[in-house]
Protein backbone atom coordinates (compact mmCIF):
# COMPACT_ATOMS: atom_id res chain seq x y z
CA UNK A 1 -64.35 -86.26 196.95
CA UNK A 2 -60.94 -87.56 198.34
CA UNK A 3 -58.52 -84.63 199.12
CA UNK A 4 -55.71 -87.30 197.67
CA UNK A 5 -55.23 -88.52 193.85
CA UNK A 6 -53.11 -90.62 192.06
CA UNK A 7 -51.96 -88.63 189.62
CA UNK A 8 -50.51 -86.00 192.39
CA UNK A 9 -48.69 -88.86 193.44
CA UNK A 10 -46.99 -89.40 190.18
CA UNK A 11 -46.30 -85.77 189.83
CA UNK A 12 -44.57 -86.04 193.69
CA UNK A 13 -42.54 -88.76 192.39
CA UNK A 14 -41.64 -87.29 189.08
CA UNK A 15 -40.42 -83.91 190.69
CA UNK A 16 -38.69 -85.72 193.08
CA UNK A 17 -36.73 -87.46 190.11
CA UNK A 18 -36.25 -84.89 188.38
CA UNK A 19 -34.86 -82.96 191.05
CA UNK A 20 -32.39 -85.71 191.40
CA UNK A 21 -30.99 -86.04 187.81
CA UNK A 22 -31.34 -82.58 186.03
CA UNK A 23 -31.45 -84.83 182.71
CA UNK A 24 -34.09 -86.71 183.73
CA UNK A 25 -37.79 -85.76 181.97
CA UNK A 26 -41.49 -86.51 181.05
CA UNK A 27 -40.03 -89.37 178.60
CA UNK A 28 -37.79 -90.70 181.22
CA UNK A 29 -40.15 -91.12 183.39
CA UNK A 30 -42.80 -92.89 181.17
CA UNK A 31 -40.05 -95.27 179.70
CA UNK A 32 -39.84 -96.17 183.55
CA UNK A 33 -43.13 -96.97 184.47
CA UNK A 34 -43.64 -98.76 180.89
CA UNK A 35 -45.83 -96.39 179.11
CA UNK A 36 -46.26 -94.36 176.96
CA UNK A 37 -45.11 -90.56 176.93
CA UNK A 38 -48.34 -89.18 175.28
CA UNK A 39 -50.56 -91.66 177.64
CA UNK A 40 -48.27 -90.43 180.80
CA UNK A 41 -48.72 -86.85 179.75
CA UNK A 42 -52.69 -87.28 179.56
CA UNK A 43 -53.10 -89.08 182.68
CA UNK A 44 -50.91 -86.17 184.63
CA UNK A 45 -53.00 -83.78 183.24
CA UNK A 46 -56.13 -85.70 184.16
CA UNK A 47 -57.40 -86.57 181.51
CA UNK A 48 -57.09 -90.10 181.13
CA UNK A 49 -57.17 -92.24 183.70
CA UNK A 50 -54.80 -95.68 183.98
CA UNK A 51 -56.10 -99.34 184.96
CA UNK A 52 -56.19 -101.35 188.22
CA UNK A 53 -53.62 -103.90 186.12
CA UNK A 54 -51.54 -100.41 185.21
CA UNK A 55 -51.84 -99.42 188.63
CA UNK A 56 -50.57 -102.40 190.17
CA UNK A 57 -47.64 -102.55 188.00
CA UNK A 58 -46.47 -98.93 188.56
CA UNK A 59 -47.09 -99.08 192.17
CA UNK A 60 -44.16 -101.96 192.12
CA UNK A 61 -42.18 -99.42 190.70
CA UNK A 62 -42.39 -96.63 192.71
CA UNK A 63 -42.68 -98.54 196.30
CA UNK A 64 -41.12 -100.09 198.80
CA UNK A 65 -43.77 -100.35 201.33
CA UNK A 66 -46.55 -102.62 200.67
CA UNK A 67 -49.13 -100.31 202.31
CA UNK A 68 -48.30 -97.45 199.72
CA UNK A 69 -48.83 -99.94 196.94
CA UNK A 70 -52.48 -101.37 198.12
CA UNK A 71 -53.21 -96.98 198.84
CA UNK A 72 -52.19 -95.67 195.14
CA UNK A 73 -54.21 -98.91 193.83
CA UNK A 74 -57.17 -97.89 195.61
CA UNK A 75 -57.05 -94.53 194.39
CA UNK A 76 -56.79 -95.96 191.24
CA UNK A 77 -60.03 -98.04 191.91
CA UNK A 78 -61.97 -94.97 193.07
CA UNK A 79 -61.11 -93.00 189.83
CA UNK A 80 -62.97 -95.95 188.04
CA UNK A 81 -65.31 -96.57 189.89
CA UNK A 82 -69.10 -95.64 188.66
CA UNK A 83 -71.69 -97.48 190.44
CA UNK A 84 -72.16 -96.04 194.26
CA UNK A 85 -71.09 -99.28 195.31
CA UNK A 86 -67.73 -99.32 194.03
CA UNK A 87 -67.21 -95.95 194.84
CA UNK A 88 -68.09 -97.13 198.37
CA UNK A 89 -65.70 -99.63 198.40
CA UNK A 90 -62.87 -97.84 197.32
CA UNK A 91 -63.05 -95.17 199.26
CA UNK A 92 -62.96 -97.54 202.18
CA UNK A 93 -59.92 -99.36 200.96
CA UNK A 94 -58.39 -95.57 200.63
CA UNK A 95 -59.25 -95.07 204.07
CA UNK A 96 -57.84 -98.46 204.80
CA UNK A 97 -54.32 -97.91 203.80
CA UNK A 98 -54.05 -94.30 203.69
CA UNK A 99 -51.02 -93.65 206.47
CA UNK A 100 -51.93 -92.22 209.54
CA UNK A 101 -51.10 -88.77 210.83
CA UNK A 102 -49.93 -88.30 206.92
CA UNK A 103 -50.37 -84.38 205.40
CA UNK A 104 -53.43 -83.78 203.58
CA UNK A 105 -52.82 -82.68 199.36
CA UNK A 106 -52.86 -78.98 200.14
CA UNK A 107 -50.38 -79.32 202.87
CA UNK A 108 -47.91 -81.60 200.28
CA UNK A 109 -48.48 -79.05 197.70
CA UNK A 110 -47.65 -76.04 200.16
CA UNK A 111 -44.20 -78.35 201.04
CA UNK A 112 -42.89 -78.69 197.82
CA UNK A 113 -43.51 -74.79 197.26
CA UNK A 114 -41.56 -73.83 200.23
CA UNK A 115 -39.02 -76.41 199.77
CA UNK A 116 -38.00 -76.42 195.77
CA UNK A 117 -36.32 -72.89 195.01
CA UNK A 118 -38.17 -72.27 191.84
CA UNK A 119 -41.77 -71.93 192.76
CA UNK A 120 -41.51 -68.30 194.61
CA UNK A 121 -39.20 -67.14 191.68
CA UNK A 122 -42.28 -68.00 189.48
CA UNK A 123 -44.32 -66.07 191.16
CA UNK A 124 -42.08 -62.72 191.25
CA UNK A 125 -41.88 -63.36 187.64
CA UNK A 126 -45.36 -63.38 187.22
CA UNK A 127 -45.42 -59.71 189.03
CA UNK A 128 -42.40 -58.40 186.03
CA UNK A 129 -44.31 -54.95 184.57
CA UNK A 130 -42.73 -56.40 181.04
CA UNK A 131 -41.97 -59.67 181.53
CA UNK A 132 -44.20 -61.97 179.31
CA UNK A 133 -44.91 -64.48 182.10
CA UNK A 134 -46.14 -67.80 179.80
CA UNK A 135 -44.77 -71.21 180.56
CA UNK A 136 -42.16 -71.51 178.23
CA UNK A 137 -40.72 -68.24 178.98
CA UNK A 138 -40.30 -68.66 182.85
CA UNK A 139 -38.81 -72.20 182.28
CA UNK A 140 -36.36 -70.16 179.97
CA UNK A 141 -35.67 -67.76 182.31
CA UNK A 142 -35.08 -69.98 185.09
CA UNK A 143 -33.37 -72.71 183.20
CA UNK A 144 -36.37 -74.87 184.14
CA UNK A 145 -37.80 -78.23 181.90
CA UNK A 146 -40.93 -77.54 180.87
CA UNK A 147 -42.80 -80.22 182.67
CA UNK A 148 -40.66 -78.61 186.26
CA UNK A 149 -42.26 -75.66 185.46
CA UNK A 150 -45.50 -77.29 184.52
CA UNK A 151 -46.21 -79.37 187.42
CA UNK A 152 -44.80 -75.79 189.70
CA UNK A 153 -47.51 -74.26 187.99
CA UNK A 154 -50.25 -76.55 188.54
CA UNK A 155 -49.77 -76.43 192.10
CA UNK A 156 -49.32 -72.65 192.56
CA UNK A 157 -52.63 -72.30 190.80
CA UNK A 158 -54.03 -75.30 192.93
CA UNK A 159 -53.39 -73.14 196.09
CA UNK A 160 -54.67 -69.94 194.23
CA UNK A 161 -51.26 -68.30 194.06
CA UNK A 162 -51.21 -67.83 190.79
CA UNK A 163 -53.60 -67.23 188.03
CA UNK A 164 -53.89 -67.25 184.18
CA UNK A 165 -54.68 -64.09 182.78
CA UNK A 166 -55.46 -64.62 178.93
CA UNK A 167 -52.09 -66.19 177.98
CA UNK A 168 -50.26 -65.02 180.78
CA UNK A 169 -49.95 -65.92 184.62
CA UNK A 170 -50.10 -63.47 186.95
CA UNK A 171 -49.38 -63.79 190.67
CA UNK A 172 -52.87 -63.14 193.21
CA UNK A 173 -52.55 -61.50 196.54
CA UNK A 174 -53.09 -64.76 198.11
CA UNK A 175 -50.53 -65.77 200.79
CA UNK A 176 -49.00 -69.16 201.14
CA UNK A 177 -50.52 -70.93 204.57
CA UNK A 178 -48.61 -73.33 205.74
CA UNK A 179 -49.19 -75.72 209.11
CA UNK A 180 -45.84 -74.86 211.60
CA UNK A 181 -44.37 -78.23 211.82
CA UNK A 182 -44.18 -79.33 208.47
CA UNK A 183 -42.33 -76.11 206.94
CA UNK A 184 -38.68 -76.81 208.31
CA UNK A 185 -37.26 -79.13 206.43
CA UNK A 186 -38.90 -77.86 203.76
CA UNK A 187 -37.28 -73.88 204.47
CA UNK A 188 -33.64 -75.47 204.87
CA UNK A 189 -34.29 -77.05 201.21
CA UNK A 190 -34.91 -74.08 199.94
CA UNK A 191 -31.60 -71.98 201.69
CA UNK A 192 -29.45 -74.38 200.58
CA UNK A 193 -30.73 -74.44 197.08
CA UNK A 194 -30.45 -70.59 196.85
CA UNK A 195 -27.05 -70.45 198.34
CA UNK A 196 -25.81 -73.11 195.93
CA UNK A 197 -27.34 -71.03 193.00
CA UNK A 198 -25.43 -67.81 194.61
CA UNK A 199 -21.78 -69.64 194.65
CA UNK A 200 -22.34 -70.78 191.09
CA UNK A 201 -22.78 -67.17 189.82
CA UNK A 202 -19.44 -65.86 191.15
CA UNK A 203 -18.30 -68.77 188.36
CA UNK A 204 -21.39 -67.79 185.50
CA UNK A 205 -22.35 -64.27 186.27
CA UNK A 206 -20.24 -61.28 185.26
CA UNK A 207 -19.56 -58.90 188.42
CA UNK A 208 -21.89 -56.02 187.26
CA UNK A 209 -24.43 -58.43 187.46
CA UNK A 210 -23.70 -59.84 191.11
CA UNK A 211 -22.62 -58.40 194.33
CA UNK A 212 -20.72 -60.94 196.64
CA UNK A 213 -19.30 -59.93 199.89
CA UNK A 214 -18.83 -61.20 203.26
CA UNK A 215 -17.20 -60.07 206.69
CA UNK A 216 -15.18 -62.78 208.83
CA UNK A 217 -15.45 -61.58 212.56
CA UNK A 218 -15.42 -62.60 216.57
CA UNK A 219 -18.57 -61.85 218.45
CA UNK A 220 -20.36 -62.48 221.65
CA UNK A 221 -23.02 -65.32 221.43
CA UNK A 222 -24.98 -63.77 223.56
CA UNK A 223 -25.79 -60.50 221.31
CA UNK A 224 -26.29 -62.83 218.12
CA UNK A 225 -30.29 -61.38 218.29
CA UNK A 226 -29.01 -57.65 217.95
CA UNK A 227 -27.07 -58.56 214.99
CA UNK A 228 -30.25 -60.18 213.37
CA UNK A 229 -32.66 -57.10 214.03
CA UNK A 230 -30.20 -55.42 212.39
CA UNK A 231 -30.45 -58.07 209.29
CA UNK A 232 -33.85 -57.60 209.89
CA UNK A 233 -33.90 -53.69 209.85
CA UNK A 234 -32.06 -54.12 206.89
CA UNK A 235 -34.35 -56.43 204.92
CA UNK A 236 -36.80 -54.50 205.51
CA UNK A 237 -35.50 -50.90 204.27
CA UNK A 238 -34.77 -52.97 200.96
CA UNK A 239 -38.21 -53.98 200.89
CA UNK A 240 -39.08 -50.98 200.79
CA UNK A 241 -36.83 -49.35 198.24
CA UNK A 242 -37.34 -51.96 196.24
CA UNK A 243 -40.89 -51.27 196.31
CA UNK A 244 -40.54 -47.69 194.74
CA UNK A 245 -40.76 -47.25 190.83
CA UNK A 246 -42.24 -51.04 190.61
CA UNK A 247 -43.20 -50.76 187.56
CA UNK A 248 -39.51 -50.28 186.39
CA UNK A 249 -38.54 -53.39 187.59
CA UNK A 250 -37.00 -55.87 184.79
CA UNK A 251 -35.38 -58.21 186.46
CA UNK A 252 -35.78 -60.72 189.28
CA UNK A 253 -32.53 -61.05 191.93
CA UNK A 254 -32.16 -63.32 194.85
CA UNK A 255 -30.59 -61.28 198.31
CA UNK A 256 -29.38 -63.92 200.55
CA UNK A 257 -27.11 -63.13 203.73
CA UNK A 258 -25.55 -65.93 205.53
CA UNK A 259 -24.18 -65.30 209.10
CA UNK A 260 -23.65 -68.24 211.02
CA UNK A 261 -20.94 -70.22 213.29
CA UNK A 262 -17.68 -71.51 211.50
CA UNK A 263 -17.32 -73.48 214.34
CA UNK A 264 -17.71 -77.49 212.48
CA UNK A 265 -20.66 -79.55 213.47
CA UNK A 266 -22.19 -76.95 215.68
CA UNK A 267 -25.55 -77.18 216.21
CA UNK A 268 -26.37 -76.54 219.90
């Protein structure tokens, strides 16, 4: 089997979208690849495939490059394809124009985990003693769409993060692996979601449901690593408190601390 598919590639390029334009949706999406919603929403879900003449004429719509074009047909070729022949063939023609030196699917899927804010919150949820941890209920919680919070799913169970449990999804004691030199852009995505989401509750949030403080000071550069074991120290005494009395835990919070240069532009 190929580790790549098409439909994770529609999925990429519908999160993408609708990470772009909060009002943008399942519907949206079909309406701009000129199908239908119900059809999309099978073939996402696997199970309905598209044709090479439906292929082609998405693949002008979502690409640029020529080379990506020729690579989702050709997946869509070896979905089709029956005979060992054509199966053959189209996995050559994947091989073809796959790009070189390109992440495999788990590595993608571990990317857009670490880099879109929602998908650890999910999990956590999943761990609430109380907390009723179905699909519509963590898109409520999180002010997700359902087909965000849908397509999150799909890939935290994918990498065996999370499981269904009856009608609920509960979070394994797996551990996300990721390879070192893909994570970083993917890490700074997620900070600066998470400290976007923390100034917009000083407007939405009442203060005994925040805490928001900060300390303006001079330091020497050169003892900026004793200041972050002590971050560290810190992080980790709250770990631990906060792992006492679990199973009184209702809610899920987000601690970030920020200290960092107000110097403008510096990055040396």
């Amino acid at each position: 089997m190929l580790k790549n598919d098409y439909q994770r590639i529609l999925k990429e390029e519908l999160t993408n979208r609708c990470n772009k334009n909060r009002s943008y949706s399942l519907r949206a999406f079909a309406r701009d690849l000129d199908i239908e919603p119900a059809q999309l929403s099978r073939v996402l879900s696997g199970k309905q495939n598209i044709s090479v003449l439906s292929a082609e004429s998405i693949s002008q719509k979502i690409f640029n490059n020529n080379k990506q074009k020729k690579y989702f047909i050709s997946l869509v070729e070896y979905s089709l394809a029956k005979k060992p022949e054509r199966i053959k063939e189209a996995i050559n023609k994947v091989k073809k124009y796959s790009m070189k030196n390109s992440a495999t699917s788990l590595e993608l899927e571990a990317m857009l985990i670490i880099s879109e804010w929602y998908h650890i919150p999910i999990m956590d949820l999943c761990t609430l003693p109380h907390f009723k941890a179905t699909m519509h209920k963590i898109s409520e919680y999180l002010g997700l769409k359902i087909i965000e919070t849908k397509l999150a799913i799909e890939r935290l169970e994918k990498l065996g993060l999370i499981e269904r449990k009856g009608e609920y999804y509960k979070k394994t004691n797996s551990k996300l692996a990721t390879p070192t030199d893909i994570p970083s852009l993917g890490i700074r995505k997620f900070h600066k979601s998470m400290i976007e989401k923390a100034v917009t509750s000083i407007e939405e949030q009442n203060i005994d449901r925040r805490y928001i403080t900060s300390k303006t000071m001079t330091l020497s550069r050169k003892n900026l690593s004793k200041y972050k074991e002590q971050i560290q120290t810190f992080l980790e005494n709250i770990s631990e408190l906060n792992q006492e009395n679990d199973e009184n835990h209702d809610s899920l919070y987000q601690l970030n601390i920020q200290l960092f240069d107000l110097k403008k532009g510096n990055l040396t």
